[in-house]
N, C-alpha and C. Protein backbone atom coordinates (compact mmCIF):
# COMPACT_ATOMS: atom_id res chain seq x y z
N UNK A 1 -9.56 7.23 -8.10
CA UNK A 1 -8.85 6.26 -7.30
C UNK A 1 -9.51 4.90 -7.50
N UNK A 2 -8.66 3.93 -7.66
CA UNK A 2 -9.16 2.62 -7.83
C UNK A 2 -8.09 1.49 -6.85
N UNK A 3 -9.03 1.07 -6.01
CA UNK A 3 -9.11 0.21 -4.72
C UNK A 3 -9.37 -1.22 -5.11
N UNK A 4 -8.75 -2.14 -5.00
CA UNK A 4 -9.42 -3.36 -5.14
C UNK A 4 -8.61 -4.81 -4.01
N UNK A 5 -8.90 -5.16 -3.79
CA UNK A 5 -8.62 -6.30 -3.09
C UNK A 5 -8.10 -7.50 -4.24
N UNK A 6 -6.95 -8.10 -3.51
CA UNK A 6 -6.25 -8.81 -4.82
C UNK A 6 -5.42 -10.34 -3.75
N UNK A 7 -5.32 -11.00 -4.66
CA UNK A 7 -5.02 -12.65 -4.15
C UNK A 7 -3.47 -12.32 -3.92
N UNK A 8 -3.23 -12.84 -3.06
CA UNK A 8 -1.40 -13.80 -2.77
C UNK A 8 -0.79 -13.49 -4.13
N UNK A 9 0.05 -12.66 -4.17
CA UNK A 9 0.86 -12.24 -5.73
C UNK A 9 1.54 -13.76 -5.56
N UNK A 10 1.94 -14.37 -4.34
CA UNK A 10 2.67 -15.87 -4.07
C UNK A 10 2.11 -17.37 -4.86
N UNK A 11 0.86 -17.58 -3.72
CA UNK A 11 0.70 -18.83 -3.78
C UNK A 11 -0.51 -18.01 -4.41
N UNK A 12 -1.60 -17.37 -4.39
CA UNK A 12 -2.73 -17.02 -4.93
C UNK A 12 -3.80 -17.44 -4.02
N UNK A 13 -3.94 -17.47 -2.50
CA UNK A 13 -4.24 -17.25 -1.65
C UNK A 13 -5.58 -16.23 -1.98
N UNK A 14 -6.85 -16.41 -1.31
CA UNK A 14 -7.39 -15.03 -1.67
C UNK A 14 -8.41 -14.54 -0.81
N UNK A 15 -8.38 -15.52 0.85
CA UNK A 15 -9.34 -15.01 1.63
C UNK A 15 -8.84 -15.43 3.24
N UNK A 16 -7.72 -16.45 3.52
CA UNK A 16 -7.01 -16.44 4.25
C UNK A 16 -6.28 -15.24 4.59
N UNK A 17 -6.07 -14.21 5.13
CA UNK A 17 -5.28 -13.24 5.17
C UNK A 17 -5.34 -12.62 6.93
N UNK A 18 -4.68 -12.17 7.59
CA UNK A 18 -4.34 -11.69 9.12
C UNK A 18 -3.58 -10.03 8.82
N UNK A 19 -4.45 -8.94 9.43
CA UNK A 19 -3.58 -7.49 8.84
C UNK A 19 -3.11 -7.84 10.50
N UNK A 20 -1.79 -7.47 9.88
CA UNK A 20 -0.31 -7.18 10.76
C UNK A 20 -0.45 -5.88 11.05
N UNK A 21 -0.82 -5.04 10.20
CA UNK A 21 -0.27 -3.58 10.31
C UNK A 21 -0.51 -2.23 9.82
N UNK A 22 -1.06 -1.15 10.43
CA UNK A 22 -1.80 -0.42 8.77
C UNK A 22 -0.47 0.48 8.73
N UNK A 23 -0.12 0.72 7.79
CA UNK A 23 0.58 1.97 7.35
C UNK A 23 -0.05 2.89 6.82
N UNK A 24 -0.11 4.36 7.39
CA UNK A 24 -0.60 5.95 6.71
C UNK A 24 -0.26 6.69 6.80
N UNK A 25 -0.64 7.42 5.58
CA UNK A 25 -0.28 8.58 5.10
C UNK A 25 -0.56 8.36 3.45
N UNK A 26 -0.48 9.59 2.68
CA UNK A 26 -0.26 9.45 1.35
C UNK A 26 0.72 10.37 0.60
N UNK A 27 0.94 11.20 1.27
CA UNK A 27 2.07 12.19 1.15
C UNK A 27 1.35 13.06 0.20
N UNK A 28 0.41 13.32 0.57
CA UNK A 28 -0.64 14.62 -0.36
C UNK A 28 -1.42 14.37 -1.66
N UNK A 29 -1.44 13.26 -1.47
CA UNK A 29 -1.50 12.52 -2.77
C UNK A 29 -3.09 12.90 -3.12
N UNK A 30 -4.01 12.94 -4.13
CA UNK A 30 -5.29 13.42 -3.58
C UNK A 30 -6.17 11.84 -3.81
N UNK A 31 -5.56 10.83 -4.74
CA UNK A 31 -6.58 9.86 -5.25
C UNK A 31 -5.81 8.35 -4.74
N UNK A 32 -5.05 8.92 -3.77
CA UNK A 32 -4.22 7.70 -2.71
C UNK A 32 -4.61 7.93 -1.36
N UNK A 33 -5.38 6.96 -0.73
CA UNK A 33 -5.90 6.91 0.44
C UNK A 33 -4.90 6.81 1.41
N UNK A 34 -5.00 7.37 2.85
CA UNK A 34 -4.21 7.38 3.84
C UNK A 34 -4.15 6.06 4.72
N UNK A 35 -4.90 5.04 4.74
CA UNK A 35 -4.48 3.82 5.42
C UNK A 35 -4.18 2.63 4.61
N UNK A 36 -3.14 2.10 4.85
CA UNK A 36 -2.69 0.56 3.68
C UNK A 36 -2.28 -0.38 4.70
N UNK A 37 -3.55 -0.98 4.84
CA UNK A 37 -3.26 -2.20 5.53
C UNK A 37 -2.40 -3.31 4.94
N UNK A 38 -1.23 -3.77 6.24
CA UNK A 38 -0.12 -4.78 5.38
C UNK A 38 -0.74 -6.21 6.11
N UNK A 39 -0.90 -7.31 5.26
CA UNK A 39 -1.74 -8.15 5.40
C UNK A 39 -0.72 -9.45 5.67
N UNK A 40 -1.02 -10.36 6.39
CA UNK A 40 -0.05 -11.70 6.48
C UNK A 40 -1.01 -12.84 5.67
N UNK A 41 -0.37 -13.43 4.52
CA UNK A 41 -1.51 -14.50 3.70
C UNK A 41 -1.00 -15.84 4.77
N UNK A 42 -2.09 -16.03 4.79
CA UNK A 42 -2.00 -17.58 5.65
C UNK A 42 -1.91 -18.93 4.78
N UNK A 43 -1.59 -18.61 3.31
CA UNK A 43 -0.96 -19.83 2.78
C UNK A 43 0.46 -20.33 2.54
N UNK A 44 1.09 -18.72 2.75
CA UNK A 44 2.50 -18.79 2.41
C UNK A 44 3.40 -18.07 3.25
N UNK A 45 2.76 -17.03 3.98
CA UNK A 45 3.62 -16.39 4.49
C UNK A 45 3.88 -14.98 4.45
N UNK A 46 3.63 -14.87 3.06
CA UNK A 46 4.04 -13.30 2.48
C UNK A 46 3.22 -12.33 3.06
N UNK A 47 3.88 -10.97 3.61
CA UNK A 47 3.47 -10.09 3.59
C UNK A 47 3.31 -8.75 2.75
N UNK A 48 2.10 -8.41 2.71
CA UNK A 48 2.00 -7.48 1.24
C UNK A 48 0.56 -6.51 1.78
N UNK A 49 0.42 -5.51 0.89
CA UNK A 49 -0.67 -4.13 1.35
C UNK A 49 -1.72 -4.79 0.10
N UNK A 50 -2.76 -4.63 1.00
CA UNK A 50 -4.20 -5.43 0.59
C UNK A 50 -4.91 -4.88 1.02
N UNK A 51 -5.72 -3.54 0.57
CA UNK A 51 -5.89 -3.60 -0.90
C UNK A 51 -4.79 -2.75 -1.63
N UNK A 52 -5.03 -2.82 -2.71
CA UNK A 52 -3.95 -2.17 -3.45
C UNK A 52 -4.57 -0.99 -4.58
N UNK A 53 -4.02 0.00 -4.63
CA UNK A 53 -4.70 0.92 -6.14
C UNK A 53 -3.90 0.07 -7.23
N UNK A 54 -4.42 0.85 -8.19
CA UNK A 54 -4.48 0.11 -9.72
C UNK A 54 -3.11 0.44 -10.41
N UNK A 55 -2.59 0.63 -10.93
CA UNK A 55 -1.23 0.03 -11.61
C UNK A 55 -1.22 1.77 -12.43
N UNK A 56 -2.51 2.10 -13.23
CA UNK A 56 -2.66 3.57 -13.25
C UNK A 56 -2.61 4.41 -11.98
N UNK A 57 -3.35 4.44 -11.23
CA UNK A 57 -3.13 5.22 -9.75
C UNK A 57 -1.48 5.37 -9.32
N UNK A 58 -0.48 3.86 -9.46
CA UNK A 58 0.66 3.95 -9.04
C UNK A 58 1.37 4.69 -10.42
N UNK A 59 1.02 4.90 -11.56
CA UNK A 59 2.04 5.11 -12.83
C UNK A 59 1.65 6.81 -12.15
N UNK A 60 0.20 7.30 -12.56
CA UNK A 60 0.20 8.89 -12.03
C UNK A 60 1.07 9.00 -10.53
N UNK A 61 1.11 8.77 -9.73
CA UNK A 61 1.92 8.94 -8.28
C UNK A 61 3.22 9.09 -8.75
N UNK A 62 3.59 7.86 -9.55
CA UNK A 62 5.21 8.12 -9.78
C UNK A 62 5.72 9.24 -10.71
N UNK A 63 4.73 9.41 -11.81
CA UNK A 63 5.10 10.27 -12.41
C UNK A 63 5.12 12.17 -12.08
N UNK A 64 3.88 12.34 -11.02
CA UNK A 64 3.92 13.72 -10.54
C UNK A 64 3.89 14.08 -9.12
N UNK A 65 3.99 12.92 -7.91
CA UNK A 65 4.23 12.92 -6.72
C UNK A 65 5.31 11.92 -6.10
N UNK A 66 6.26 11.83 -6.24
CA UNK A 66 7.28 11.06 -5.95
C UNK A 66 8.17 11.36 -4.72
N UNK A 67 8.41 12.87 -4.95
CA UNK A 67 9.78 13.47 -4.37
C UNK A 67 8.64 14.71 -4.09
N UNK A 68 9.13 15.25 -2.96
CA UNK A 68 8.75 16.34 -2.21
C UNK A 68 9.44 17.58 -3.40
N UNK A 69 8.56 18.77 -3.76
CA UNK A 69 8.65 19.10 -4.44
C UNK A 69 9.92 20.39 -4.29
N UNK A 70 10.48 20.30 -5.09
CA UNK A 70 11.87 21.21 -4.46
C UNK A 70 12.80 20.66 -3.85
N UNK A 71 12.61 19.73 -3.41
CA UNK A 71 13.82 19.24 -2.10
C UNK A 71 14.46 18.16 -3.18
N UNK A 72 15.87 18.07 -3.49
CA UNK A 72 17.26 17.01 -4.04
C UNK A 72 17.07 15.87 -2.73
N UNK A 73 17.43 14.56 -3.52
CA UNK A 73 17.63 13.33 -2.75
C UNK A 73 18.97 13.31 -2.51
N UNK A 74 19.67 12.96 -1.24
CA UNK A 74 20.87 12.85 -1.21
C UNK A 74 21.34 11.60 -0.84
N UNK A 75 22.97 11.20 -0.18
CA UNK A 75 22.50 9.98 0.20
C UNK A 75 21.86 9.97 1.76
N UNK A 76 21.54 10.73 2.36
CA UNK A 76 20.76 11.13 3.54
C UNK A 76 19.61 10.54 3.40
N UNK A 77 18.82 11.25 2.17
CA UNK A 77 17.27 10.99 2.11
C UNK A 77 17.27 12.55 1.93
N UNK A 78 15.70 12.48 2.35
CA UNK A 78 15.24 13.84 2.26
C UNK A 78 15.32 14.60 3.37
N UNK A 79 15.66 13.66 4.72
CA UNK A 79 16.00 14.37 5.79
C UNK A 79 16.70 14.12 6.19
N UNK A 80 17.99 15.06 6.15
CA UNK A 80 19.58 14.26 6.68
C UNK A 80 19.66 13.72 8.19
N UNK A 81 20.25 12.26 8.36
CA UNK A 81 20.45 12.20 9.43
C UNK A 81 19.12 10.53 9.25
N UNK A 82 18.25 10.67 9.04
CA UNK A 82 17.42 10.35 9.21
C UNK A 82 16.55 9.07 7.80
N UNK A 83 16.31 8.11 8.39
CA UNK A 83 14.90 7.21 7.32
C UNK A 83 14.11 7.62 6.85
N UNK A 84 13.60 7.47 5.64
CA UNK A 84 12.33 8.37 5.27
C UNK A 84 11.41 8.00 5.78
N UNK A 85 11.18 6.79 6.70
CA UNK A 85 9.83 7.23 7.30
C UNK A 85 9.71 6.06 8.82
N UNK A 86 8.79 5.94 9.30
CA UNK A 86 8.74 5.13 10.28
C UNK A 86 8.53 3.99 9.97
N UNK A 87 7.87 3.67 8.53
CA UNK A 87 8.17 2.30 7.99
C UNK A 87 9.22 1.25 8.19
N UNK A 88 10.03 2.50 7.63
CA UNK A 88 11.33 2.15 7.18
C UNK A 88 12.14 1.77 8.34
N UNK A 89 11.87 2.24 9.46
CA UNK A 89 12.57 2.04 10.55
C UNK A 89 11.77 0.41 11.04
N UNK A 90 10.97 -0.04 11.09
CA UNK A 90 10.27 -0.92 11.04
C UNK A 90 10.49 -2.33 10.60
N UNK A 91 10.76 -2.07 8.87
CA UNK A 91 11.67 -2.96 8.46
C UNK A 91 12.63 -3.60 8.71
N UNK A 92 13.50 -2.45 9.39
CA UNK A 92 15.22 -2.42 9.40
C UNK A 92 14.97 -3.51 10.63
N UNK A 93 14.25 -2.94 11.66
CA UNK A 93 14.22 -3.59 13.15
C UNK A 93 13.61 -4.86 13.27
N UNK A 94 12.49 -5.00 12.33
CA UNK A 94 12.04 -6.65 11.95
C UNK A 94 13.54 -7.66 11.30
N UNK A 95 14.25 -6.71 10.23
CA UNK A 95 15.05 -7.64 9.38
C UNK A 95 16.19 -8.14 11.03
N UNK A 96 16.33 -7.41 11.43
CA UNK A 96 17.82 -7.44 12.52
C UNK A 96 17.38 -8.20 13.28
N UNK A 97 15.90 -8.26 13.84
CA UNK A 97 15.55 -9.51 14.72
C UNK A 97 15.64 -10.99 13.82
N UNK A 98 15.38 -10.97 12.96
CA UNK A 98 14.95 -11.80 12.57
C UNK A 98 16.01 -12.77 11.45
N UNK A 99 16.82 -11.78 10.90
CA UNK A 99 18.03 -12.25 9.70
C UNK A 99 19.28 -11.77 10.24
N UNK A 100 19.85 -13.10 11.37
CA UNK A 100 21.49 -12.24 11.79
C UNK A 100 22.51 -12.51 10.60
N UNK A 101 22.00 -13.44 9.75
CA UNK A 101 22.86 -13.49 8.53
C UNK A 101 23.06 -12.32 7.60
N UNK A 102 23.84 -12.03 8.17
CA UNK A 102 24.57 -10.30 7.13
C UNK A 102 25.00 -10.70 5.75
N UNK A 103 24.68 -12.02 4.96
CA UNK A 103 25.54 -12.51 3.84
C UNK A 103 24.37 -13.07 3.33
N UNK A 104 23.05 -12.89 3.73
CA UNK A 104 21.93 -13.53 2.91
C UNK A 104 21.82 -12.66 1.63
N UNK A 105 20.81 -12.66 1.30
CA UNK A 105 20.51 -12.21 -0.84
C UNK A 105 19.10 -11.41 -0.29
N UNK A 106 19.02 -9.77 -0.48
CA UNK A 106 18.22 -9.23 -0.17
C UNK A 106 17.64 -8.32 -1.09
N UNK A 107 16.09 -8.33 -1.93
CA UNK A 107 15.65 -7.73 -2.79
C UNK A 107 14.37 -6.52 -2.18
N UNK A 108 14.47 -5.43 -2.19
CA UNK A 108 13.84 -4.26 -2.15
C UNK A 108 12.74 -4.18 -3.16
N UNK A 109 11.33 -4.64 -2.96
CA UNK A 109 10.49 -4.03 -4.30
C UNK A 109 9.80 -3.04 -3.98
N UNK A 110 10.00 -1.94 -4.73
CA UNK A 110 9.90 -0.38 -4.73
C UNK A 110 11.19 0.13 -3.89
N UNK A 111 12.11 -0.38 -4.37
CA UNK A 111 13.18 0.49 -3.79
C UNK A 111 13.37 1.84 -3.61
N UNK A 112 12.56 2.72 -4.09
CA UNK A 112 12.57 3.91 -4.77
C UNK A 112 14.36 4.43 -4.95
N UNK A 113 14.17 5.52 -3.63
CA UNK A 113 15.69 6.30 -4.42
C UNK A 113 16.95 5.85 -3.39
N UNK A 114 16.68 3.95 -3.06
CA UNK A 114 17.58 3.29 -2.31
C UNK A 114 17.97 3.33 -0.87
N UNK A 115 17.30 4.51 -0.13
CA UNK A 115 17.46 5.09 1.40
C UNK A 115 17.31 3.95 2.42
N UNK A 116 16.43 2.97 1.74
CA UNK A 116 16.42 1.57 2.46
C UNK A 116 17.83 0.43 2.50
N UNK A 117 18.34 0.39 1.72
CA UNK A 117 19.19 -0.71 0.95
C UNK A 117 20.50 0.02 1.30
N UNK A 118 20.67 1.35 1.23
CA UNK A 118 21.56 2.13 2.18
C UNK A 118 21.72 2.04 3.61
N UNK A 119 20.70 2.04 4.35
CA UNK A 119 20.62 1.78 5.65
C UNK A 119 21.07 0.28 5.94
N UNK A 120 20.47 -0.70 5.26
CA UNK A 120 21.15 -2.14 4.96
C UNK A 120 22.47 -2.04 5.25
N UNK A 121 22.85 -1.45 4.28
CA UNK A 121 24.45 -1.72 3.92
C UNK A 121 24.95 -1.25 4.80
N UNK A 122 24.62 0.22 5.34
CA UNK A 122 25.08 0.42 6.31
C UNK A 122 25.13 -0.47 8.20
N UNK A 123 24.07 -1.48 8.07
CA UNK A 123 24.01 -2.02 8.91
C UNK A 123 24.88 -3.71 8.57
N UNK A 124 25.55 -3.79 7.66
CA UNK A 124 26.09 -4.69 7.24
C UNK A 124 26.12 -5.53 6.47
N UNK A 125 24.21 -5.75 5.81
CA UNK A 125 24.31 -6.22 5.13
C UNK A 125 24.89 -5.99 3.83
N UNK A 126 25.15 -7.30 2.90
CA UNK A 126 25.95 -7.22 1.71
C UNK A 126 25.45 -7.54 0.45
N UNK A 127 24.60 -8.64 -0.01
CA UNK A 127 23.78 -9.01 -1.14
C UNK A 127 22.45 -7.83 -1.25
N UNK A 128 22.50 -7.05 -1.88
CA UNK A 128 21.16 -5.77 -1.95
C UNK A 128 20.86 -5.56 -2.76
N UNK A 129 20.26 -5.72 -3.51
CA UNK A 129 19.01 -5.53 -4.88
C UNK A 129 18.09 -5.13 -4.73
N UNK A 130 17.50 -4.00 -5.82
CA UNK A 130 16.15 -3.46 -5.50
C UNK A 130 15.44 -3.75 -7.27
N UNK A 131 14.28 -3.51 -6.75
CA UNK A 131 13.04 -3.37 -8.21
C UNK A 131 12.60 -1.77 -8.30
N UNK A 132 12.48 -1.28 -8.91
CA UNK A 132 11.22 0.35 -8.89
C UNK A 132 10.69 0.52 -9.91
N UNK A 133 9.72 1.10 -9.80
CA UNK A 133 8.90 1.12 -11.49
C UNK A 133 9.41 3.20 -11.77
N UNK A 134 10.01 4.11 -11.03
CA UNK A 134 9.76 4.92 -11.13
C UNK A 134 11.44 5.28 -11.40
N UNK A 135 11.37 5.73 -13.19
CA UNK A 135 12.87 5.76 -13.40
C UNK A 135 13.69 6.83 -13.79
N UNK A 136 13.25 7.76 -12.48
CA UNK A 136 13.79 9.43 -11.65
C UNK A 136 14.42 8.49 -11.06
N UNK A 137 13.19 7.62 -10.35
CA UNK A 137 14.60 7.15 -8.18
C UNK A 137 15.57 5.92 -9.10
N UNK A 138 14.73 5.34 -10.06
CA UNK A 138 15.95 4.69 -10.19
C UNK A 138 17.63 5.19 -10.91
N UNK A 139 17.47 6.30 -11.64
CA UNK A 139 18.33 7.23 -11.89
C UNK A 139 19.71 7.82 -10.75
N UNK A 140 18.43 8.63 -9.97
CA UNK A 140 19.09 8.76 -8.75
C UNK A 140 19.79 7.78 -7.81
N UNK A 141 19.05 6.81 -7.53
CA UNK A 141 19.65 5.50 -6.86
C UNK A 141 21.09 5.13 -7.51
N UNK A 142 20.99 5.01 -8.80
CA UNK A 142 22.16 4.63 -9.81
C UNK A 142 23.48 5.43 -9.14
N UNK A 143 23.21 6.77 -9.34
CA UNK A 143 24.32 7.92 -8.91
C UNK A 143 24.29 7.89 -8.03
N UNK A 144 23.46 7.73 -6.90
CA UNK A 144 23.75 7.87 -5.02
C UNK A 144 24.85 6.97 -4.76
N UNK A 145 24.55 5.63 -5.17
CA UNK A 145 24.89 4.20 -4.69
C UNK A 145 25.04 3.26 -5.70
N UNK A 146 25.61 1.89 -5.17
CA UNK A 146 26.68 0.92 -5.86
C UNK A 146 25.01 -0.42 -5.49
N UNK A 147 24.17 -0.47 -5.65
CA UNK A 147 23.46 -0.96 -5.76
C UNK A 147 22.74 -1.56 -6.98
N UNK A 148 22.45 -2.74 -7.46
CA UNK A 148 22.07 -3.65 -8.83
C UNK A 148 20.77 -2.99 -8.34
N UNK A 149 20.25 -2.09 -9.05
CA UNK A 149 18.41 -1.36 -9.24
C UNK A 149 17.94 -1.81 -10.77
N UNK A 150 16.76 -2.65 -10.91
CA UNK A 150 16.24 -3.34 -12.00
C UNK A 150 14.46 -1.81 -12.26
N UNK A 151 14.86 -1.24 -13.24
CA UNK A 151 13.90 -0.11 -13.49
C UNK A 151 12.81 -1.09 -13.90
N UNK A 152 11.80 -1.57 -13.07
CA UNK A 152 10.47 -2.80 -13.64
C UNK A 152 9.58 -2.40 -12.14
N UNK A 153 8.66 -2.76 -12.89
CA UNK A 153 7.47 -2.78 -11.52
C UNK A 153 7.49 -4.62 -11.40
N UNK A 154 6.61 -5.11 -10.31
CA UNK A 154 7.12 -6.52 -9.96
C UNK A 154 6.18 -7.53 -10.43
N UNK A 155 5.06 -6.85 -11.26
CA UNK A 155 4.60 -7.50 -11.88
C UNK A 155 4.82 -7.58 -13.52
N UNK A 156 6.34 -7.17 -13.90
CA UNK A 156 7.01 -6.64 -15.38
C UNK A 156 7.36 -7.79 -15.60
N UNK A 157 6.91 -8.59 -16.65
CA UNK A 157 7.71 -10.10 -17.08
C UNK A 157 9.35 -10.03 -17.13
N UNK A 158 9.73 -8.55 -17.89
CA UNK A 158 11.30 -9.21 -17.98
C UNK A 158 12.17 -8.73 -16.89
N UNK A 159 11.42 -8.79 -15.82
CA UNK A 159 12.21 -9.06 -14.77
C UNK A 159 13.61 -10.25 -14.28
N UNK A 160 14.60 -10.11 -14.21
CA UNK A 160 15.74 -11.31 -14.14
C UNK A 160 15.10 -12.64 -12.95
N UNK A 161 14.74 -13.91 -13.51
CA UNK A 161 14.54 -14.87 -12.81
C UNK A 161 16.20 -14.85 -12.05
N UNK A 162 15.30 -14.80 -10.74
CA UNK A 162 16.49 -15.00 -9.62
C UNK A 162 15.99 -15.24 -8.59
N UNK A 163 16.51 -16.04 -7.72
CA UNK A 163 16.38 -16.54 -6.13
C UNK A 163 16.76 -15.49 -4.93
N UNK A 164 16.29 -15.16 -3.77
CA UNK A 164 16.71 -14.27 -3.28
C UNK A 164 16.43 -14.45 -1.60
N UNK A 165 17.07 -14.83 -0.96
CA UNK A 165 17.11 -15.19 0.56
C UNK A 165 15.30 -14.24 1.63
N UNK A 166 15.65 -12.95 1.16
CA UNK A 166 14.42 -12.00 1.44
C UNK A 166 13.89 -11.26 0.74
N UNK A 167 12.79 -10.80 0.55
CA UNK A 167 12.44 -9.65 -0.35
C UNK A 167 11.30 -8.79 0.32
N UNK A 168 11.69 -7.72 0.28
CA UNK A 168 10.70 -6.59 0.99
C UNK A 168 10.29 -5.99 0.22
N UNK A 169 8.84 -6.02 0.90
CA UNK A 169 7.91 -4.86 -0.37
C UNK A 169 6.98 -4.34 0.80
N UNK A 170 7.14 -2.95 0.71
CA UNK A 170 6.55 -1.58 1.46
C UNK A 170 6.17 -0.77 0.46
């Protein structure tokens, strides 16, 4: 496992920072730690998980712990009825306080298999774009849903230069 503390992906910020929030769990993961503190940078704004594992740590995760093993994604999730996680519910309830504009431009990074951007839509919003580096969910996402999913991690240069009202990254 490799841990490191990393600057404002934004402005490059690198010691100003306020944690908002820890998120845990790892979902069994053995070389992914259970607390990810989500950090507020005090130069720009952005919120993002600081520290972060290494770009290897996230390629092994995606490639052999992704999806609960046995269980099909539907457009449910993995538990019908239900968000995949309390995160997620988190998000939804920050975005609704905060963005009554149902017509803003909204980008998902790590969309995975879209359960977020679904719930969106289902709550009205309409502009929904996601990023994922892991291209099973983005597969799946493709066939679940009518969603523009860009198969790149968000630090991938040929990512499409584009403007985007919000962008969430969990």
């Amino acid at each position: 496992m490799s841990v490191r503390l990393i600057a404002c992906p934004i402005c490059g910020e690198s010691k100003q920072f306020k944690r908002i929030y820890i998120a845990q769990g790892n979902r069994g993961v053995p070389f992914i730690g259970k607390i990810h503190p989500v950090v507020l940078c005090g130069g720009c704004g952005l919120c993002f998980l600081n520290p972060q594992h290494s770009k290897e740590d996230y390629g092994q995760y995606y490639a052999k712990y992704d999806r609960p093993a046995g269980r099909d994604v539907t457009r449910a999730g993995f538990r019908p009825g239900s968000l995949r996680s309390e995160d997620d519910r988190l998000r939804i309830n920050f975005l609704e306080r905060h963005i009554q504009n149902k017509d803003v431009s909204i980008v998902d990074i790590g969309s995975g298999y879209g359960l977020f951007l679904e719930e969106l839509r289902l709550r009205g919003y309409k502009n929904l774009q996601g990023v994922e580096p892991s291209s099973e969910a983005v597969a799946t996402s493709r066939k679940l849903f009518s969603f523009p999913i860009t198969h790149a991690s968000l630090s991938d240069s040929s990512l499409p230069q584009q403007n985007f009202d919000v962008a969430m990254l969990i």
